[in-house]
PDB file of N, CA and C in Angstrom:
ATOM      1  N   UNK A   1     201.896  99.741 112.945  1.00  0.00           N
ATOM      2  CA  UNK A   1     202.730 100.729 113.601  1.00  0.00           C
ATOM      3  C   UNK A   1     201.837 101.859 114.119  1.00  0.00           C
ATOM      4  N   UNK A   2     202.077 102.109 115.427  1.00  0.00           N
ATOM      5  CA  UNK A   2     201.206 103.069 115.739  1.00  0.00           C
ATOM      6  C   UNK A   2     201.695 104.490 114.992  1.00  0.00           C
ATOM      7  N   UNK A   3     200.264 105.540 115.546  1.00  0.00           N
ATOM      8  CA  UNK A   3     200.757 106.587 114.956  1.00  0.00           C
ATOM      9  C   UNK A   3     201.625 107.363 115.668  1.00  0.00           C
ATOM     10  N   UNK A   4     202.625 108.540 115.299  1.00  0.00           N
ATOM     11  CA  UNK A   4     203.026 109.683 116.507  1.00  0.00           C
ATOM     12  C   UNK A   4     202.308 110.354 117.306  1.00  0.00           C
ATOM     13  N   UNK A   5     202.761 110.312 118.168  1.00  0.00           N
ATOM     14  CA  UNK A   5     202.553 111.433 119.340  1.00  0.00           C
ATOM     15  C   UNK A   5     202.363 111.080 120.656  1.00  0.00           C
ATOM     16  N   UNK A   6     202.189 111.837 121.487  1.00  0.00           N
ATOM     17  CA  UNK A   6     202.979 111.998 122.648  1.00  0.00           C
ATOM     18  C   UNK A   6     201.942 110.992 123.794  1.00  0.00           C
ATOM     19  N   UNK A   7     202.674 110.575 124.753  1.00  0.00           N
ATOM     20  CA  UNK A   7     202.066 109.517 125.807  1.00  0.00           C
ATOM     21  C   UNK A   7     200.464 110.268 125.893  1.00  0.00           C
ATOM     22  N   UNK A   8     200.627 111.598 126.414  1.00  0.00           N
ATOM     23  CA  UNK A   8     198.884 112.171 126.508  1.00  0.00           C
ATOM     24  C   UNK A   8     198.129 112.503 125.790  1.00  0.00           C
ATOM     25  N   UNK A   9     198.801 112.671 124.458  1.00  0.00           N
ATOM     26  CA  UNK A   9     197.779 112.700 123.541  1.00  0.00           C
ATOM     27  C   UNK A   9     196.980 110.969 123.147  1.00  0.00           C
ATOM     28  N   UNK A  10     197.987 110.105 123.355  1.00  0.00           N
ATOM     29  CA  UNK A  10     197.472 108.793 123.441  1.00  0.00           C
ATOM     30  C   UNK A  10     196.633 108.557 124.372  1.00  0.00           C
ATOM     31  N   UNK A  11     197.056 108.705 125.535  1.00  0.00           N
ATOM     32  CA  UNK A  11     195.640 108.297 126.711  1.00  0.00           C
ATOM     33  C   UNK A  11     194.328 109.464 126.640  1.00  0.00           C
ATOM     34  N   UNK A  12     194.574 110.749 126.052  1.00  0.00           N
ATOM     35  CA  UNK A  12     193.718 111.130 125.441  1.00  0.00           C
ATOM     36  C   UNK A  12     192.674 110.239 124.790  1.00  0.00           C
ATOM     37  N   UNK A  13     193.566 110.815 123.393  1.00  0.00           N
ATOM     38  CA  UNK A  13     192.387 109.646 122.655  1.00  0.00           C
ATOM     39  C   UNK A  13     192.023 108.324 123.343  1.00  0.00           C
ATOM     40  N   UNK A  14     192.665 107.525 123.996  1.00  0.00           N
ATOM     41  CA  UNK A  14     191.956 106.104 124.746  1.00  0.00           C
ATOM     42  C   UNK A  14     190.697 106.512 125.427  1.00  0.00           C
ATOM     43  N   UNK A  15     191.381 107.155 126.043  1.00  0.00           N
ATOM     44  CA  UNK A  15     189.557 108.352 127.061  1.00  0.00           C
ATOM     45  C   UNK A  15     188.263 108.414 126.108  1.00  0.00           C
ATOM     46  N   UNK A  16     188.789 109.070 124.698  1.00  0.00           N
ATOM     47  CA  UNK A  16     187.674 109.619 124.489  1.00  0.00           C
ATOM     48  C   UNK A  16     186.866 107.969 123.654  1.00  0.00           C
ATOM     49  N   UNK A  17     188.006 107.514 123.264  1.00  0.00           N
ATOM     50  CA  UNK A  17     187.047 106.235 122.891  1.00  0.00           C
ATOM     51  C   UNK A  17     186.626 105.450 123.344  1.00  0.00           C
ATOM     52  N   UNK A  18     187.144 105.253 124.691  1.00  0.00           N
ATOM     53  CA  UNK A  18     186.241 104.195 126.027  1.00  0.00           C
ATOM     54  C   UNK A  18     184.924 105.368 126.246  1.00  0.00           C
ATOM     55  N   UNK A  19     185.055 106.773 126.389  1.00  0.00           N
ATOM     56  CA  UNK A  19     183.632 106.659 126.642  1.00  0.00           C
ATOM     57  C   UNK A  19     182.747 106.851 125.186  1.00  0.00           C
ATOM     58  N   UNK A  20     183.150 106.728 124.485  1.00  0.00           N
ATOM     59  CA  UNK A  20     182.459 106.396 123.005  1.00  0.00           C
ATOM     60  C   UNK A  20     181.734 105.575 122.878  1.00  0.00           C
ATOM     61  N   UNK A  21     182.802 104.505 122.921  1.00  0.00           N
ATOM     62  CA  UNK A  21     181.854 103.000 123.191  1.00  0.00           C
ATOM     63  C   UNK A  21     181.199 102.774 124.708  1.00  0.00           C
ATOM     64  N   UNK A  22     181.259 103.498 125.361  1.00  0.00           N
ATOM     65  CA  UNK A  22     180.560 103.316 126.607  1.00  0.00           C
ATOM     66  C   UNK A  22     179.174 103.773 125.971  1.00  0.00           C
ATOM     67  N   UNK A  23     179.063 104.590 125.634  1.00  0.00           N
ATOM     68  CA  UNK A  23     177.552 105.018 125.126  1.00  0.00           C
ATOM     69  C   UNK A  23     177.086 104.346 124.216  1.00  0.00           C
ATOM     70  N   UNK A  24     177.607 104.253 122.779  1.00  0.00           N
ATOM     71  CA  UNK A  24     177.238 103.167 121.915  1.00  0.00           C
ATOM     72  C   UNK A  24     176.802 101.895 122.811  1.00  0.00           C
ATOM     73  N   UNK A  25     177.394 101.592 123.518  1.00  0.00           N
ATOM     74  CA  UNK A  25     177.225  99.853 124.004  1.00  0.00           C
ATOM     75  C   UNK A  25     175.873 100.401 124.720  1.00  0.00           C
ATOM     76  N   UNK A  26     175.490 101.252 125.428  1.00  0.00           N
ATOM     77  CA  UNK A  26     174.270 101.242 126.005  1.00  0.00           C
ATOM     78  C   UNK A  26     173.179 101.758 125.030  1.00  0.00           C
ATOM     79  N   UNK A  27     173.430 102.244 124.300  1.00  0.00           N
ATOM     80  CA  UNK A  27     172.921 102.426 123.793  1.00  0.00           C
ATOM     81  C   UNK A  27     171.922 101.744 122.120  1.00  0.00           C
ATOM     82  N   UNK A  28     172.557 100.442 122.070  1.00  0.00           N
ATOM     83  CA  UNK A  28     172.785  99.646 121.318  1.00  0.00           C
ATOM     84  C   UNK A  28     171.565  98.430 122.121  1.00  0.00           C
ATOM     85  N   UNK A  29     172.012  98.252 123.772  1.00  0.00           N
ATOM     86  CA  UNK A  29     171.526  97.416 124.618  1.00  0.00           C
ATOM     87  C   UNK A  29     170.374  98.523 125.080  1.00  0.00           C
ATOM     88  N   UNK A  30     169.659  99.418 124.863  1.00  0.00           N
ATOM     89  CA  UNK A  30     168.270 100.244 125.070  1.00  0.00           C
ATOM     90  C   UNK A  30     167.687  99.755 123.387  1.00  0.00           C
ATOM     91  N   UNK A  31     167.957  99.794 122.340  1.00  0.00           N
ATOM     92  CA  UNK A  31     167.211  99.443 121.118  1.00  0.00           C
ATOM     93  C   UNK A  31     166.849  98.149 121.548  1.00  0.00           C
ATOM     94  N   UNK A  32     168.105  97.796 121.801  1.00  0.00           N
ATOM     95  CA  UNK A  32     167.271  96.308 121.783  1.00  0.00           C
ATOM     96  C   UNK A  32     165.899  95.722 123.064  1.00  0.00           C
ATOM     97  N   UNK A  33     166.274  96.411 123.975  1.00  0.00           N
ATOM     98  CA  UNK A  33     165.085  96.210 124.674  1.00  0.00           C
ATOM     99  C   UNK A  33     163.572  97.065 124.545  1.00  0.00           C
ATOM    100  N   UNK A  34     163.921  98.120 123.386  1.00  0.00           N
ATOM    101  CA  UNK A  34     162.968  99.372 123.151  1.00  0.00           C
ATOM    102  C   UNK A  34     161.914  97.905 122.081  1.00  0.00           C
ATOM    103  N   UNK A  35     162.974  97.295 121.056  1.00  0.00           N
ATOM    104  CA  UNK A  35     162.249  96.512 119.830  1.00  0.00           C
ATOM    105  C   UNK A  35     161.801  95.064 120.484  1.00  0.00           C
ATOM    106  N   UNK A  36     162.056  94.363 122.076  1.00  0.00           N
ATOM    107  CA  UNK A  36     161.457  93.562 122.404  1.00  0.00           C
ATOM    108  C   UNK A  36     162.494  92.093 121.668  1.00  0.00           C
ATOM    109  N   UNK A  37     164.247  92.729 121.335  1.00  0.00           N
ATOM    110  CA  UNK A  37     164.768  91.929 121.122  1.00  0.00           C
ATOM    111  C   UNK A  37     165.809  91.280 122.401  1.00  0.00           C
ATOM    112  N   UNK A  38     165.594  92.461 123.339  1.00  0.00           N
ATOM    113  CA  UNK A  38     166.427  91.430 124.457  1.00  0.00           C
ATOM    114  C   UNK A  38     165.372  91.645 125.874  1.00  0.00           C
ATOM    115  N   UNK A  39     165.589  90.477 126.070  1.00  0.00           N
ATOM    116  CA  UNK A  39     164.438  90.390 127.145  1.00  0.00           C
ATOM    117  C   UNK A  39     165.860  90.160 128.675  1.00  0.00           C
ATOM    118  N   UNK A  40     165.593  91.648 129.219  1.00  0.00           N
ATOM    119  CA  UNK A  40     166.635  91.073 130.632  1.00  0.00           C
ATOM    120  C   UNK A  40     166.098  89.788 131.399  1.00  0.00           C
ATOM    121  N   UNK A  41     167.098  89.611 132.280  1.00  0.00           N
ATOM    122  CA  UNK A  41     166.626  88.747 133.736  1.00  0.00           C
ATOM    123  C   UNK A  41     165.678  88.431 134.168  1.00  0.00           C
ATOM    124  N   UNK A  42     164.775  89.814 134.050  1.00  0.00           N
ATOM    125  CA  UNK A  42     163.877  90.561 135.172  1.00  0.00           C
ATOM    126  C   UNK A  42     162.775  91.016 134.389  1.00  0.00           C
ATOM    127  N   UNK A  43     161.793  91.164 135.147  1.00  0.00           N
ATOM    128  CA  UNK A  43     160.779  92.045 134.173  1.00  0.00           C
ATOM    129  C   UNK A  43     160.583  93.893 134.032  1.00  0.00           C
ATOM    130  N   UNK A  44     161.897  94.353 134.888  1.00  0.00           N
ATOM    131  CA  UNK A  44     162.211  95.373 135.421  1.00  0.00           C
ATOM    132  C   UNK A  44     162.969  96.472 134.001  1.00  0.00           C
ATOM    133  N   UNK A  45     161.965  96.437 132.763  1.00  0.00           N
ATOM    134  CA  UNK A  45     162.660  96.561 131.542  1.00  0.00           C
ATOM    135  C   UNK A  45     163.134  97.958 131.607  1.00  0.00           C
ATOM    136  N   UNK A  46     161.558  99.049 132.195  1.00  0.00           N
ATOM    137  CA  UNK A  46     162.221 100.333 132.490  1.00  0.00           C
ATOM    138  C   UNK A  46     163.048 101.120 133.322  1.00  0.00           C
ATOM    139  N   UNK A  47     163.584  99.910 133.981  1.00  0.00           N
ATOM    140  CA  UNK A  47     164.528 100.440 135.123  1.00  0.00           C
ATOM    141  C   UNK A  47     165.808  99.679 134.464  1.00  0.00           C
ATOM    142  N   UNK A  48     165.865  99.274 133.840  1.00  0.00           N
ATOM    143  CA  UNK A  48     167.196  98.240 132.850  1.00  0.00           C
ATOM    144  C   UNK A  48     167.485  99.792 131.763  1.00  0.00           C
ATOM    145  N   UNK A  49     166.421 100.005 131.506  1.00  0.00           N
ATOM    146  CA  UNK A  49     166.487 101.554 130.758  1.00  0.00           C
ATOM    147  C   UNK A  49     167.317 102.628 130.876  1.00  0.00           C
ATOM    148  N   UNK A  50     166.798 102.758 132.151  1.00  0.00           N
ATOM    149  CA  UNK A  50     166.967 104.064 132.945  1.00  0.00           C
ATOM    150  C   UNK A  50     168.317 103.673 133.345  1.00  0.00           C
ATOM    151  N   UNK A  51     169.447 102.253 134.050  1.00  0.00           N
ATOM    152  CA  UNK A  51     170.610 102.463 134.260  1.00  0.00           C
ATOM    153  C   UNK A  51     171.244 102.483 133.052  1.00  0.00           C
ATOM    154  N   UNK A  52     170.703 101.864 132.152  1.00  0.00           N
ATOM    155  CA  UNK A  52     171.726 102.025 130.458  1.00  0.00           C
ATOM    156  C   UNK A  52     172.195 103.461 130.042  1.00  0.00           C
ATOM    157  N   UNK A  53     170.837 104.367 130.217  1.00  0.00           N
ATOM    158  CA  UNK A  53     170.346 105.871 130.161  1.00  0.00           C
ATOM    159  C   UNK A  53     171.750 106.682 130.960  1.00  0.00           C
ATOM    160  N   UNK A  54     171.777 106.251 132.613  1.00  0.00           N
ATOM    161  CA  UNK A  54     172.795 106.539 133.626  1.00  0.00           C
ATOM    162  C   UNK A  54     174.505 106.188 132.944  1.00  0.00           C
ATOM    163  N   UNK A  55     174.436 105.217 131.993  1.00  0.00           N
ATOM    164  CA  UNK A  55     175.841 104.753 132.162  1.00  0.00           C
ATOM    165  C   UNK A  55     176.315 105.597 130.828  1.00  0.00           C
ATOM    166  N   UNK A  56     174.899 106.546 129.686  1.00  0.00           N
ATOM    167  CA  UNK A  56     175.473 107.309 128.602  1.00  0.00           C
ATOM    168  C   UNK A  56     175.506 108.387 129.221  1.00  0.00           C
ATOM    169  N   UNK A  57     175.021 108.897 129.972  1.00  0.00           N
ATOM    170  CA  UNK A  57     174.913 110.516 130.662  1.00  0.00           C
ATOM    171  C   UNK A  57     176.321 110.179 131.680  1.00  0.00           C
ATOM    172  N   UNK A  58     176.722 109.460 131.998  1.00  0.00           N
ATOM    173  CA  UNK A  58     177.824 109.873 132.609  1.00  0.00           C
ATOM    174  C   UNK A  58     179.084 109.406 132.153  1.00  0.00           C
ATOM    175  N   UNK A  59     179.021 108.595 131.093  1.00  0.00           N
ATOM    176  CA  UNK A  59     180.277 108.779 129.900  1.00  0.00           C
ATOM    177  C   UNK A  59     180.185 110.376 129.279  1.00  0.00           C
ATOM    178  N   UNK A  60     179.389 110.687 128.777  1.00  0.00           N
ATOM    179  CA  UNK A  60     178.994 112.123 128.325  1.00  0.00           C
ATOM    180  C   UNK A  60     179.597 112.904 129.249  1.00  0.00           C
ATOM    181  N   UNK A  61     179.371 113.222 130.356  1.00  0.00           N
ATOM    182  CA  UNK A  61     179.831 114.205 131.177  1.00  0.00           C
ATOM    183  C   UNK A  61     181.552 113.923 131.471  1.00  0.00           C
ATOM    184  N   UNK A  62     181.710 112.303 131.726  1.00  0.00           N
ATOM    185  CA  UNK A  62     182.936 112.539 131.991  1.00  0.00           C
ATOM    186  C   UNK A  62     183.667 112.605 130.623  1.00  0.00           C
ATOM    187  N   UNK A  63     183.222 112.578 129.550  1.00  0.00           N
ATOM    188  CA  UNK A  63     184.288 112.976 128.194  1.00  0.00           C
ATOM    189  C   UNK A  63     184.237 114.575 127.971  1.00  0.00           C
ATOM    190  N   UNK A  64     183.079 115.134 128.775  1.00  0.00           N
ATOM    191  CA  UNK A  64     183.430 116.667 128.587  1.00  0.00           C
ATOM    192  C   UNK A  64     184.306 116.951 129.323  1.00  0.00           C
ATOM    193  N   UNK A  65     184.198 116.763 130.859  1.00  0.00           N
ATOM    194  CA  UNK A  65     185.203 116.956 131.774  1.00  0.00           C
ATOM    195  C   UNK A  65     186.608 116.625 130.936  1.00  0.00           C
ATOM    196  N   UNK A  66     187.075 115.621 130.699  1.00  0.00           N
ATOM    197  CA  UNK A  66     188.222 115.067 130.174  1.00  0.00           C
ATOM    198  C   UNK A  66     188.562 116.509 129.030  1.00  0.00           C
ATOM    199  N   UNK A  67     187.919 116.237 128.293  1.00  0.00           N
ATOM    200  CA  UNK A  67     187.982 117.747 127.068  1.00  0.00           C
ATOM    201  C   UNK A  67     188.458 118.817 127.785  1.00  0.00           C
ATOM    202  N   UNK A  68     187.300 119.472 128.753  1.00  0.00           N
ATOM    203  CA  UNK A  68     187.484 120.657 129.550  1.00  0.00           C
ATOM    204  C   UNK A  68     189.133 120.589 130.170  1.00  0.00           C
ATOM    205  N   UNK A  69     189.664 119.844 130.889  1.00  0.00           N
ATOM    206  CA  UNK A  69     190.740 119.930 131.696  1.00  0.00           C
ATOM    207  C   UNK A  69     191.992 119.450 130.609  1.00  0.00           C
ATOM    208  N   UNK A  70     191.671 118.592 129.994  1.00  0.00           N
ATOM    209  CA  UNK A  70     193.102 117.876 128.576  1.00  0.00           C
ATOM    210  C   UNK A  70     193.028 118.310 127.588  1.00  0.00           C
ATOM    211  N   UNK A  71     192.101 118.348 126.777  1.00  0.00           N
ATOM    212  CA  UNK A  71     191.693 118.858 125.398  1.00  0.00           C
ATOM    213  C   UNK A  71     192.727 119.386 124.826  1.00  0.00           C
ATOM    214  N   UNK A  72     192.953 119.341 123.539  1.00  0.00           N
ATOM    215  CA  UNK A  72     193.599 120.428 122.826  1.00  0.00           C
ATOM    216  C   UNK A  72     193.501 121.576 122.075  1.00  0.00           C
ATOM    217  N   UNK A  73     192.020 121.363 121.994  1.00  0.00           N
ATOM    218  CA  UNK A  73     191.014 122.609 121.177  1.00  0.00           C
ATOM    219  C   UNK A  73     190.755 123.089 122.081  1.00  0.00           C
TER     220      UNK A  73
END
């Protein structure tokens, strides 16, 4: 049973945990190419980096934004 409360406090919280795991997941997929356990496609490891890097910096920004404009604190 879910818990109470209101439609926006629900897509709230959905927000903040898609970009949660948006960062975790890249961040999870940079260890592993930092320890030489995932080898991409390509030999292009520090540029595989650098968009993983792109996809936590802009979950980050857009969960502040989200905060800044919805938030309840």
């Amino acid at each position: 049973m879910r818990e109470p409360g209101t439609r926006r406090e629900h897509l709230y919280k959905a927000m903040v945990k898609r970009y949660e795991c948006e960062q975790e997941d890249a961040l999870v997929k940079i260890d592993g190419l930092m320890a030489g356990e995932i080898v991409p496609g390509h030999t292009d490891i520090t540029g595989e980096i650098d968009k993983l890097l792109c996809k936590i910096v802009l979950a980050a920004q857009k969960m502040a934004k989200l905060r800044q404009y919805y938030g309840t604190n």
